[in-house]
N, C-alpha and C. Protein backbone atom coordinates (compact mmCIF):
# COMPACT_ATOMS: atom_id res chain seq x y z
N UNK A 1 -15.70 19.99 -7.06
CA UNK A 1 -14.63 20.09 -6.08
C UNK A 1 -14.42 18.76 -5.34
N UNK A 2 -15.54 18.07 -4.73
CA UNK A 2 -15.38 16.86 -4.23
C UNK A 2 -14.67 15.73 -4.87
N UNK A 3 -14.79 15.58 -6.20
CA UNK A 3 -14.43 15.15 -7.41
C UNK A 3 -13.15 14.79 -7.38
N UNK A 4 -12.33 16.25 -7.35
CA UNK A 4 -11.03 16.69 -7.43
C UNK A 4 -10.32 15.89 -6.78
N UNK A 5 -11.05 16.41 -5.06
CA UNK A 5 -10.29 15.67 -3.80
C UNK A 5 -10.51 14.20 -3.87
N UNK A 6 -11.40 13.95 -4.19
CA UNK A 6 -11.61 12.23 -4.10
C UNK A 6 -10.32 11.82 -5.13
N UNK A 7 -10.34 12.29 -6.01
CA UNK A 7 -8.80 11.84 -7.09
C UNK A 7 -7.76 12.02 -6.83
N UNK A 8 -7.53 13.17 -5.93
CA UNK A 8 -6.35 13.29 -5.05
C UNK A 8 -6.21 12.34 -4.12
N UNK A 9 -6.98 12.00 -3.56
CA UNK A 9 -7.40 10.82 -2.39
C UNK A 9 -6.45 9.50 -2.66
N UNK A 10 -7.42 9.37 -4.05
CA UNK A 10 -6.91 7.89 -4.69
C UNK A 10 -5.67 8.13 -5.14
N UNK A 11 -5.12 8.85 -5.83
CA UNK A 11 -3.81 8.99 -6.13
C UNK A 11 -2.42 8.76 -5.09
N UNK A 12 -2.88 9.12 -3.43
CA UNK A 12 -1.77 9.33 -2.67
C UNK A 12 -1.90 7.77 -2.36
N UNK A 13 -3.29 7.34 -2.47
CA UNK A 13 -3.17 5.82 -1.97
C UNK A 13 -2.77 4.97 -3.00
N UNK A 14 -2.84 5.48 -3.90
CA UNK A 14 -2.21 4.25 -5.09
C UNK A 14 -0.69 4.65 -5.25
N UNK A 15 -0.46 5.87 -4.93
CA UNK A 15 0.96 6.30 -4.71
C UNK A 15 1.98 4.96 -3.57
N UNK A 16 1.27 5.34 -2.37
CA UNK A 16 1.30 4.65 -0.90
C UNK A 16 1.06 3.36 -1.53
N UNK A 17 0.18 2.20 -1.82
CA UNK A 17 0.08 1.07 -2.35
C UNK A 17 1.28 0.74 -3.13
N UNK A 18 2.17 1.60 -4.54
CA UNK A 18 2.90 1.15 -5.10
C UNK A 18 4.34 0.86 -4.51
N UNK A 19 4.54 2.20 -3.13
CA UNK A 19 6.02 1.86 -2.48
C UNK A 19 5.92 1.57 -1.78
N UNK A 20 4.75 0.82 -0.88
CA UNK A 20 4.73 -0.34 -0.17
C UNK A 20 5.08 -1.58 -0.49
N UNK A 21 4.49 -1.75 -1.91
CA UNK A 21 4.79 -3.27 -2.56
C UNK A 21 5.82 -3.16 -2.80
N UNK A 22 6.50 -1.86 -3.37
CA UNK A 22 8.24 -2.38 -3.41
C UNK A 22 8.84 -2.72 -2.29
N UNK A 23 8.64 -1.74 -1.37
CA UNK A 23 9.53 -2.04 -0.22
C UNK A 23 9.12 -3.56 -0.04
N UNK A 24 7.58 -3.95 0.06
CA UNK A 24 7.74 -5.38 0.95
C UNK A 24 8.47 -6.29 -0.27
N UNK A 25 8.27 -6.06 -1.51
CA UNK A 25 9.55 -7.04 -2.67
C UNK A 25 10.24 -7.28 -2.08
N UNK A 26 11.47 -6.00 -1.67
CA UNK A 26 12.33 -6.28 -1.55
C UNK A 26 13.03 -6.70 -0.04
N UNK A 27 11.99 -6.56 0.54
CA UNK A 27 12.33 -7.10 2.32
C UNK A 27 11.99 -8.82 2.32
N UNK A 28 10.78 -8.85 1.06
CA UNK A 28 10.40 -10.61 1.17
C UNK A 28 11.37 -11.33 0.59
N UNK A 29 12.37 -10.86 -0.60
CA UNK A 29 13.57 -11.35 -1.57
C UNK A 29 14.93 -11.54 -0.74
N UNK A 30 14.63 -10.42 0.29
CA UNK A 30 16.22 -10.34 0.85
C UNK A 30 15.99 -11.03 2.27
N UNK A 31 15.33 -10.78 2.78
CA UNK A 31 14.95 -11.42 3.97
C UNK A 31 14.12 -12.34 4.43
N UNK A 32 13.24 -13.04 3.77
CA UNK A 32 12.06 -13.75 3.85
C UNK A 32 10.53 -13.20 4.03
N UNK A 33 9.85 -14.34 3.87
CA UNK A 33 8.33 -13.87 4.04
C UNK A 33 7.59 -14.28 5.52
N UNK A 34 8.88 -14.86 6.00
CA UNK A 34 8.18 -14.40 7.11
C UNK A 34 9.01 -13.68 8.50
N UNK A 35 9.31 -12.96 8.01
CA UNK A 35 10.36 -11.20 8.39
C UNK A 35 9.36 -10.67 8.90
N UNK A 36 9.82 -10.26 10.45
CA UNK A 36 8.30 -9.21 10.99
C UNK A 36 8.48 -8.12 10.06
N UNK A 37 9.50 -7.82 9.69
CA UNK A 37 9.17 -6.30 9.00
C UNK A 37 8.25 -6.65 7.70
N UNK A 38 8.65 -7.61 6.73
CA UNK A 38 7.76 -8.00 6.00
C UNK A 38 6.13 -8.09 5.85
N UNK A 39 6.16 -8.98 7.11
CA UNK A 39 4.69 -9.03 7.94
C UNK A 39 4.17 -7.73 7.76
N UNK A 40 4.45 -6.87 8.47
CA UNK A 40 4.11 -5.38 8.53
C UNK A 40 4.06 -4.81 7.81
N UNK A 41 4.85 -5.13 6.24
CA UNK A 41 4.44 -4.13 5.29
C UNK A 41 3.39 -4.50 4.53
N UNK A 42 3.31 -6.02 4.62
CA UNK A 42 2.19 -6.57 3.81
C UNK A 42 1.10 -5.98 4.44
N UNK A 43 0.73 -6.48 6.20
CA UNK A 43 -0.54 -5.61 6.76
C UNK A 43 -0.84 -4.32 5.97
N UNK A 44 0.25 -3.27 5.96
CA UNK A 44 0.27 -1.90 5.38
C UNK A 44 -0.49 -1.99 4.70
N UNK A 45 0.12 -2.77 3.49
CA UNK A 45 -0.88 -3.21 1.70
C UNK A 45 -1.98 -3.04 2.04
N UNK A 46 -1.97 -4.13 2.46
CA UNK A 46 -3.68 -4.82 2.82
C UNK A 46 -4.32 -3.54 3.04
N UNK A 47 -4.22 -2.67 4.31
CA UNK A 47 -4.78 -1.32 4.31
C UNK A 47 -5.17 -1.05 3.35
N UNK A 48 -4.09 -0.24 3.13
CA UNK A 48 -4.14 0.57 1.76
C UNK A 48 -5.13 0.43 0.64
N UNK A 49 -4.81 -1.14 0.53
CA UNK A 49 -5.83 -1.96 -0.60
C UNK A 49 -7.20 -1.52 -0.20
N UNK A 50 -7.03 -1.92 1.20
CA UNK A 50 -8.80 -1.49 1.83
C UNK A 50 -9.19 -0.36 1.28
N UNK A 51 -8.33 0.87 1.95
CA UNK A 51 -8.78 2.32 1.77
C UNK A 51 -9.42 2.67 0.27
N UNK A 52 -8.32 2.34 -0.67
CA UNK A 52 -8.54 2.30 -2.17
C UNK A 52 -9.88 1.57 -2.27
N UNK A 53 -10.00 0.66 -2.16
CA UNK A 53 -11.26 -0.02 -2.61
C UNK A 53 -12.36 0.56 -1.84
N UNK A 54 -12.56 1.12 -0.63
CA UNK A 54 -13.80 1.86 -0.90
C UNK A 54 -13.86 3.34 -1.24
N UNK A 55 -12.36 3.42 -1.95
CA UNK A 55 -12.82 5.23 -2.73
C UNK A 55 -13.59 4.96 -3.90
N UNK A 56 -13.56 3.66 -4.75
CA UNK A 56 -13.87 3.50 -5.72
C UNK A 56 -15.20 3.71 -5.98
């Protein structure tokens, strides 16, 4: 059971990781990289990245 949920876990965060990086694509392409909103989605990543890496 733990199993399960831990794969569910990783899934919503690799979910969350993949439309983060789009969105920040396309906020860094259209607007620059250094766009507070940009800024902010990258932080997001970074999270995310965190979270993921210690489900592993």
């Amino acid at each position: 059971m733990e199993k399960t949920t831990n794969n569910k876990r990783k899934q919503t965060l690799l979910d969350e990781i993949y439309s983060l990086r789009k969105e920040m694509m396309i906020y860094g392409s259209t607007k620059g990289l250094t766009n507070q909103k940009t800024i902010e989605l990258s932080q997001k990543l970074d999270n995310a990245l965190n979270k993921y890496q210690l489900t592993s």
